[in-house]
PDB file of N, CA and C in Angstrom:
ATOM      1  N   UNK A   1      44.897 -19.213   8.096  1.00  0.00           N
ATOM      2  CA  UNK A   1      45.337 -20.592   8.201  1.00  0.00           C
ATOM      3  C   UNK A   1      44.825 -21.422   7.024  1.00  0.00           C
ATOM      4  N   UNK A   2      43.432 -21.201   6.500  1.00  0.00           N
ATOM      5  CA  UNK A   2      42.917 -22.140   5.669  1.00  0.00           C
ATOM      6  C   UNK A   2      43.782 -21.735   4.021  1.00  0.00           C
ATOM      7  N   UNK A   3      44.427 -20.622   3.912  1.00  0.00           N
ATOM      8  CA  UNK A   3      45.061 -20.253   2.821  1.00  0.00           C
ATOM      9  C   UNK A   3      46.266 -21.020   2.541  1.00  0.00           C
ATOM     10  N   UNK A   4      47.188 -21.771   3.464  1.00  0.00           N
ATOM     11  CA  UNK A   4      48.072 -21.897   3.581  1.00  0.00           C
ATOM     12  C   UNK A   4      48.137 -23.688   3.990  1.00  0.00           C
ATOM     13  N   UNK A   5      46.936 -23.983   4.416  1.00  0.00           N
ATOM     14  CA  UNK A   5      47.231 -25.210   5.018  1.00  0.00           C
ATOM     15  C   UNK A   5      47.523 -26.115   3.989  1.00  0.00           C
ATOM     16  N   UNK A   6      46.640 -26.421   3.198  1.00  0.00           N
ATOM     17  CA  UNK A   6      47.674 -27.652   1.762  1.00  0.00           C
ATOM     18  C   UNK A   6      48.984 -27.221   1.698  1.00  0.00           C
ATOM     19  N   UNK A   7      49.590 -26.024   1.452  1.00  0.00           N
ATOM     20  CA  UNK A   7      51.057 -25.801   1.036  1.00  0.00           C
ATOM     21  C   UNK A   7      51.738 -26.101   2.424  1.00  0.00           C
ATOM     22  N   UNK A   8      51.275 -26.321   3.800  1.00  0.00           N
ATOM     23  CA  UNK A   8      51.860 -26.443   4.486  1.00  0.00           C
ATOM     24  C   UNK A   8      51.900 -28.148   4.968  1.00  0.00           C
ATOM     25  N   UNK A   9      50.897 -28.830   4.721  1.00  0.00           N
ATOM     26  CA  UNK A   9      50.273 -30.471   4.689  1.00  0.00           C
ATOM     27  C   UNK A   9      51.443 -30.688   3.385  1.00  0.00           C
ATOM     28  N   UNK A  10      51.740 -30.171   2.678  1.00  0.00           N
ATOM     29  CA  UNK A  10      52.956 -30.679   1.338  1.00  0.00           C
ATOM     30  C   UNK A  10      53.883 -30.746   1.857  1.00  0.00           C
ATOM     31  N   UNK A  11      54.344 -29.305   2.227  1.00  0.00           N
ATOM     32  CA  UNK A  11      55.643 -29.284   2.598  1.00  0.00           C
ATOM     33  C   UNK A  11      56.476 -30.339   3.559  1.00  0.00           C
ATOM     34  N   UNK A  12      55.381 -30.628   4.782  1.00  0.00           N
ATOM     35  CA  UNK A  12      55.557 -31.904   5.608  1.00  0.00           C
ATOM     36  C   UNK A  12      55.622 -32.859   5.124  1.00  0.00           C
ATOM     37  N   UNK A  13      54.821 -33.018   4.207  1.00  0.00           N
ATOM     38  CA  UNK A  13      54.977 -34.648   3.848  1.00  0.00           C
ATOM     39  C   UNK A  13      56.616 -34.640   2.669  1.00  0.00           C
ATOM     40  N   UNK A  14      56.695 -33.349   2.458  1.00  0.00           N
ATOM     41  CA  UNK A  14      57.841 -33.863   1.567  1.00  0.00           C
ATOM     42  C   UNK A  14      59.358 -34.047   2.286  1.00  0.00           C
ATOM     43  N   UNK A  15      59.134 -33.212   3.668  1.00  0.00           N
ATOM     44  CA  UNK A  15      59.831 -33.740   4.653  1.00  0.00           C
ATOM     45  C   UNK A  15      60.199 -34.588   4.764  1.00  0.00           C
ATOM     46  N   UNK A  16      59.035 -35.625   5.024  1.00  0.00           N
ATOM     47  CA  UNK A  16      59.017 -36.764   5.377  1.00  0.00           C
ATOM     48  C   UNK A  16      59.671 -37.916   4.861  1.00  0.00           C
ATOM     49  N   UNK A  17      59.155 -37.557   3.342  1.00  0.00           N
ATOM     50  CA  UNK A  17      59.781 -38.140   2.466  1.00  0.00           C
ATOM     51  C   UNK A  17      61.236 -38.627   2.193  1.00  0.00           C
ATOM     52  N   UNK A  18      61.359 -36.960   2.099  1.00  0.00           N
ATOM     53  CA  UNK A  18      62.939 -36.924   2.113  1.00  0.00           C
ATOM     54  C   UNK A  18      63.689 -37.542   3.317  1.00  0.00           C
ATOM     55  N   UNK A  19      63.502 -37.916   4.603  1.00  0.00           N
ATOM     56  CA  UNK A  19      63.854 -38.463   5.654  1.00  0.00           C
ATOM     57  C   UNK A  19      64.231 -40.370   5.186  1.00  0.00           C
ATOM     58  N   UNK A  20      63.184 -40.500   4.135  1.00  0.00           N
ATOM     59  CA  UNK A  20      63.035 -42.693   4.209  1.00  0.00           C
ATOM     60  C   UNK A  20      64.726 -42.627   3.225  1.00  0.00           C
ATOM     61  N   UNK A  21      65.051 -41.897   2.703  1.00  0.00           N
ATOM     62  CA  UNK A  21      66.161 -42.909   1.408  1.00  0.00           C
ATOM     63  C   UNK A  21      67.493 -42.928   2.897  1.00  0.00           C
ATOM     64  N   UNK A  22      67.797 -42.146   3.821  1.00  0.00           N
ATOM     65  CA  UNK A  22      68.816 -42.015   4.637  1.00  0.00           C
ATOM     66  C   UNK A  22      68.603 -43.213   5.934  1.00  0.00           C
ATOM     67  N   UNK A  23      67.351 -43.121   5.976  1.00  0.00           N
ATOM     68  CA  UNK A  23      67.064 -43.740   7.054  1.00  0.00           C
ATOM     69  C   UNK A  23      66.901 -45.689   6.107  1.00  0.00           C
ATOM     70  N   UNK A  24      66.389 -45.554   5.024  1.00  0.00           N
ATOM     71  CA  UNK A  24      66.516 -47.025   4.884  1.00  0.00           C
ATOM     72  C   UNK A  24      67.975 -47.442   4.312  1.00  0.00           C
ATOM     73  N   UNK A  25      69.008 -46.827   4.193  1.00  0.00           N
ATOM     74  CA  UNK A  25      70.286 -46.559   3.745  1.00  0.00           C
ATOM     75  C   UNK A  25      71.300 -47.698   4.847  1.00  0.00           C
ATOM     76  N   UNK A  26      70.842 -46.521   6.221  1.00  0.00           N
ATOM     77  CA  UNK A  26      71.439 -46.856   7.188  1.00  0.00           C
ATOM     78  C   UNK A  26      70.662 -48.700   8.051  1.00  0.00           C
ATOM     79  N   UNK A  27      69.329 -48.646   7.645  1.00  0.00           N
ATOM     80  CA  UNK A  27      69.013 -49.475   7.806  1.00  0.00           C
ATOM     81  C   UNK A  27      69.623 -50.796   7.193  1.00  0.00           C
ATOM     82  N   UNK A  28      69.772 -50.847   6.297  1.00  0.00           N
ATOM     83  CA  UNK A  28      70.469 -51.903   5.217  1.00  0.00           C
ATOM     84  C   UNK A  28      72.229 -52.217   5.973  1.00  0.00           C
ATOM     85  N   UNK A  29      72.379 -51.335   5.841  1.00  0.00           N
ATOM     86  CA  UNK A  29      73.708 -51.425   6.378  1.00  0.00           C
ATOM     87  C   UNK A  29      74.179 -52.108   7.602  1.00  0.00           C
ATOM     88  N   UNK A  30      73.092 -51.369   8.583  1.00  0.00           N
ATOM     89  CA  UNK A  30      73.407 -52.617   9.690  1.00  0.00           C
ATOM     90  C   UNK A  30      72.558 -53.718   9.871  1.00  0.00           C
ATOM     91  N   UNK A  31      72.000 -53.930   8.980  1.00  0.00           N
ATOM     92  CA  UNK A  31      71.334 -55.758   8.950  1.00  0.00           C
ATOM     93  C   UNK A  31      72.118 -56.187   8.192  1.00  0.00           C
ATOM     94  N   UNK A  32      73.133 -55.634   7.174  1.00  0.00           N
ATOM     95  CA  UNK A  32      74.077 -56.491   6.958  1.00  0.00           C
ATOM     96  C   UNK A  32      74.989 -56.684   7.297  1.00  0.00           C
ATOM     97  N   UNK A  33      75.359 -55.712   8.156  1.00  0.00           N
ATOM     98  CA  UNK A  33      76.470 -56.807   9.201  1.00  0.00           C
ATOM     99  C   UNK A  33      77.946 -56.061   8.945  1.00  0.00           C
ATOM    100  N   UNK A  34      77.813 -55.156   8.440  1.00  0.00           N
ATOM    101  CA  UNK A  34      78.732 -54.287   8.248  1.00  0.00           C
ATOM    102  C   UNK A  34      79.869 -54.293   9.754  1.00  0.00           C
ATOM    103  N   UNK A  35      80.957 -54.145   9.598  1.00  0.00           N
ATOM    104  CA  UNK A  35      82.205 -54.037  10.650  1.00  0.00           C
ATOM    105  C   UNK A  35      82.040 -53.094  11.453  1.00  0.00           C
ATOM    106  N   UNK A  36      81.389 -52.946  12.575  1.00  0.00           N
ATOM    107  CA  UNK A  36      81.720 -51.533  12.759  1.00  0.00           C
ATOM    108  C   UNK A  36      82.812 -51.088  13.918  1.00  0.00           C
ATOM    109  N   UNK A  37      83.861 -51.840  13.433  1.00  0.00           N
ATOM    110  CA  UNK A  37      85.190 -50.959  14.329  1.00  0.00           C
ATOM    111  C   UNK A  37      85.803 -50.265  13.335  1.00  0.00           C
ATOM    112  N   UNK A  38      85.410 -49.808  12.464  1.00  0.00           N
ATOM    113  CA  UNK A  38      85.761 -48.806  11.712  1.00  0.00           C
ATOM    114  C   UNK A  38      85.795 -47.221  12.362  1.00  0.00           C
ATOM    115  N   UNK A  39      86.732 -46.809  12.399  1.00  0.00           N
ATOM    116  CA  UNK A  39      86.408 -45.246  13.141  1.00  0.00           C
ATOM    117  C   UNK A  39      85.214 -44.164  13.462  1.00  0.00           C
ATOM    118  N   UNK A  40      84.989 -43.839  11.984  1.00  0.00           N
ATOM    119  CA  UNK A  40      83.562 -43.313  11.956  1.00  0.00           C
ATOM    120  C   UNK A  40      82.831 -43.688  12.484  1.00  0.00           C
ATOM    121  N   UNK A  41      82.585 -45.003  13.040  1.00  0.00           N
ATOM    122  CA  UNK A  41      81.354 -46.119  13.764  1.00  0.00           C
ATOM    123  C   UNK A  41      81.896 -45.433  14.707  1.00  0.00           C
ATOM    124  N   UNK A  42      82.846 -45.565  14.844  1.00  0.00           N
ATOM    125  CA  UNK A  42      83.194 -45.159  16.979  1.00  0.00           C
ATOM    126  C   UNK A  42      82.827 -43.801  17.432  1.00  0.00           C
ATOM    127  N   UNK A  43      83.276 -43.185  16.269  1.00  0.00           N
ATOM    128  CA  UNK A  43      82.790 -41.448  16.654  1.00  0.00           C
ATOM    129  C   UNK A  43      81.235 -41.664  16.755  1.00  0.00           C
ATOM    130  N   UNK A  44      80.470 -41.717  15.553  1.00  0.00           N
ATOM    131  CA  UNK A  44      79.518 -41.351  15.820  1.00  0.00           C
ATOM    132  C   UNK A  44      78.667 -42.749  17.064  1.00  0.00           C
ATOM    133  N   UNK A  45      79.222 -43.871  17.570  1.00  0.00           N
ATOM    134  CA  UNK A  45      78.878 -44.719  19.056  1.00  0.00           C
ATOM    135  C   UNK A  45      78.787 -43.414  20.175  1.00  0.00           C
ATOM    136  N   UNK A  46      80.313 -42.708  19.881  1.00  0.00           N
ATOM    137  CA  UNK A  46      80.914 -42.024  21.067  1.00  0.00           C
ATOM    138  C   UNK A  46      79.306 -40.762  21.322  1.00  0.00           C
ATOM    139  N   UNK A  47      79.191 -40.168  20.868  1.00  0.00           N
ATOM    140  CA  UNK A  47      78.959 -38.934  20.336  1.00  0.00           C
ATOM    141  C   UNK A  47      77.243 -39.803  20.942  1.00  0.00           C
ATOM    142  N   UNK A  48      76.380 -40.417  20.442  1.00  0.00           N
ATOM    143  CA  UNK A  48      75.693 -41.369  21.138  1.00  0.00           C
ATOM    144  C   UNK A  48      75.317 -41.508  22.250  1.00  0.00           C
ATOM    145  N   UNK A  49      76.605 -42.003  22.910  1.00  0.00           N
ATOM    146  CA  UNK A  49      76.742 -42.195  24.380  1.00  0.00           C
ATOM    147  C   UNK A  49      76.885 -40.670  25.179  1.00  0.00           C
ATOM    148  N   UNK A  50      77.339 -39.768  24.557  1.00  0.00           N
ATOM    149  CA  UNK A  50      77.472 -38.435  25.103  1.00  0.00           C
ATOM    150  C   UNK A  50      75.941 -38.228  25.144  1.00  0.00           C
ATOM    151  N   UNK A  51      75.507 -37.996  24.499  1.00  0.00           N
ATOM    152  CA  UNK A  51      74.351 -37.472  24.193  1.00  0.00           C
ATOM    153  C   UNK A  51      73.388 -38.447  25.435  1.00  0.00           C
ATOM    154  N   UNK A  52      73.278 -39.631  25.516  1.00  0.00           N
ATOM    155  CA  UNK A  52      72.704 -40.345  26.330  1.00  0.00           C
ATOM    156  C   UNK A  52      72.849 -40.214  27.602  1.00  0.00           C
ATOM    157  N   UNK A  53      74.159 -39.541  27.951  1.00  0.00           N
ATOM    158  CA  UNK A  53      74.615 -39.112  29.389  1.00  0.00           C
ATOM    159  C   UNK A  53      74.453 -38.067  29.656  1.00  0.00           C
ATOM    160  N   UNK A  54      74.303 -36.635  28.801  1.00  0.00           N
ATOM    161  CA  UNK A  54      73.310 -35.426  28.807  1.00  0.00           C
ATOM    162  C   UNK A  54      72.049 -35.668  29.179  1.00  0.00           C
ATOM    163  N   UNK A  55      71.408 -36.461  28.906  1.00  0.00           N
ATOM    164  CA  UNK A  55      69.644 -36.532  28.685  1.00  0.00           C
ATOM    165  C   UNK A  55      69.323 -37.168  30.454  1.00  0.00           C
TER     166      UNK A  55
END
């Protein structure tokens, strides 16, 4: 374990990383107010609500 743990403490964090440009992307988008009766909005609402009624 101790051989491996920095390369594995990296790898996570670069995870992580890679997770903020999509996530502050989408963030922006809907504080600005973007339309969303646009289709794509509805699929992925729909798809949402499925998922919420599975759980």
């Amino acid at each position: 374990m101790n051989k491996v743990r920095l390369e594995a403490i990296m790898w996570g964090a670069g995870t992580a990383l890679g997770e903020l440009p999509p996530y502050f992307m989408a963030r922006a988008a809907r504080l600005s107010g973007a339309d969303l009766d646009d289709d794509e909005f509805e699929e992925i609402e729909e798809l949402i609500h499925e998922k919420k009624r599975a759980s």
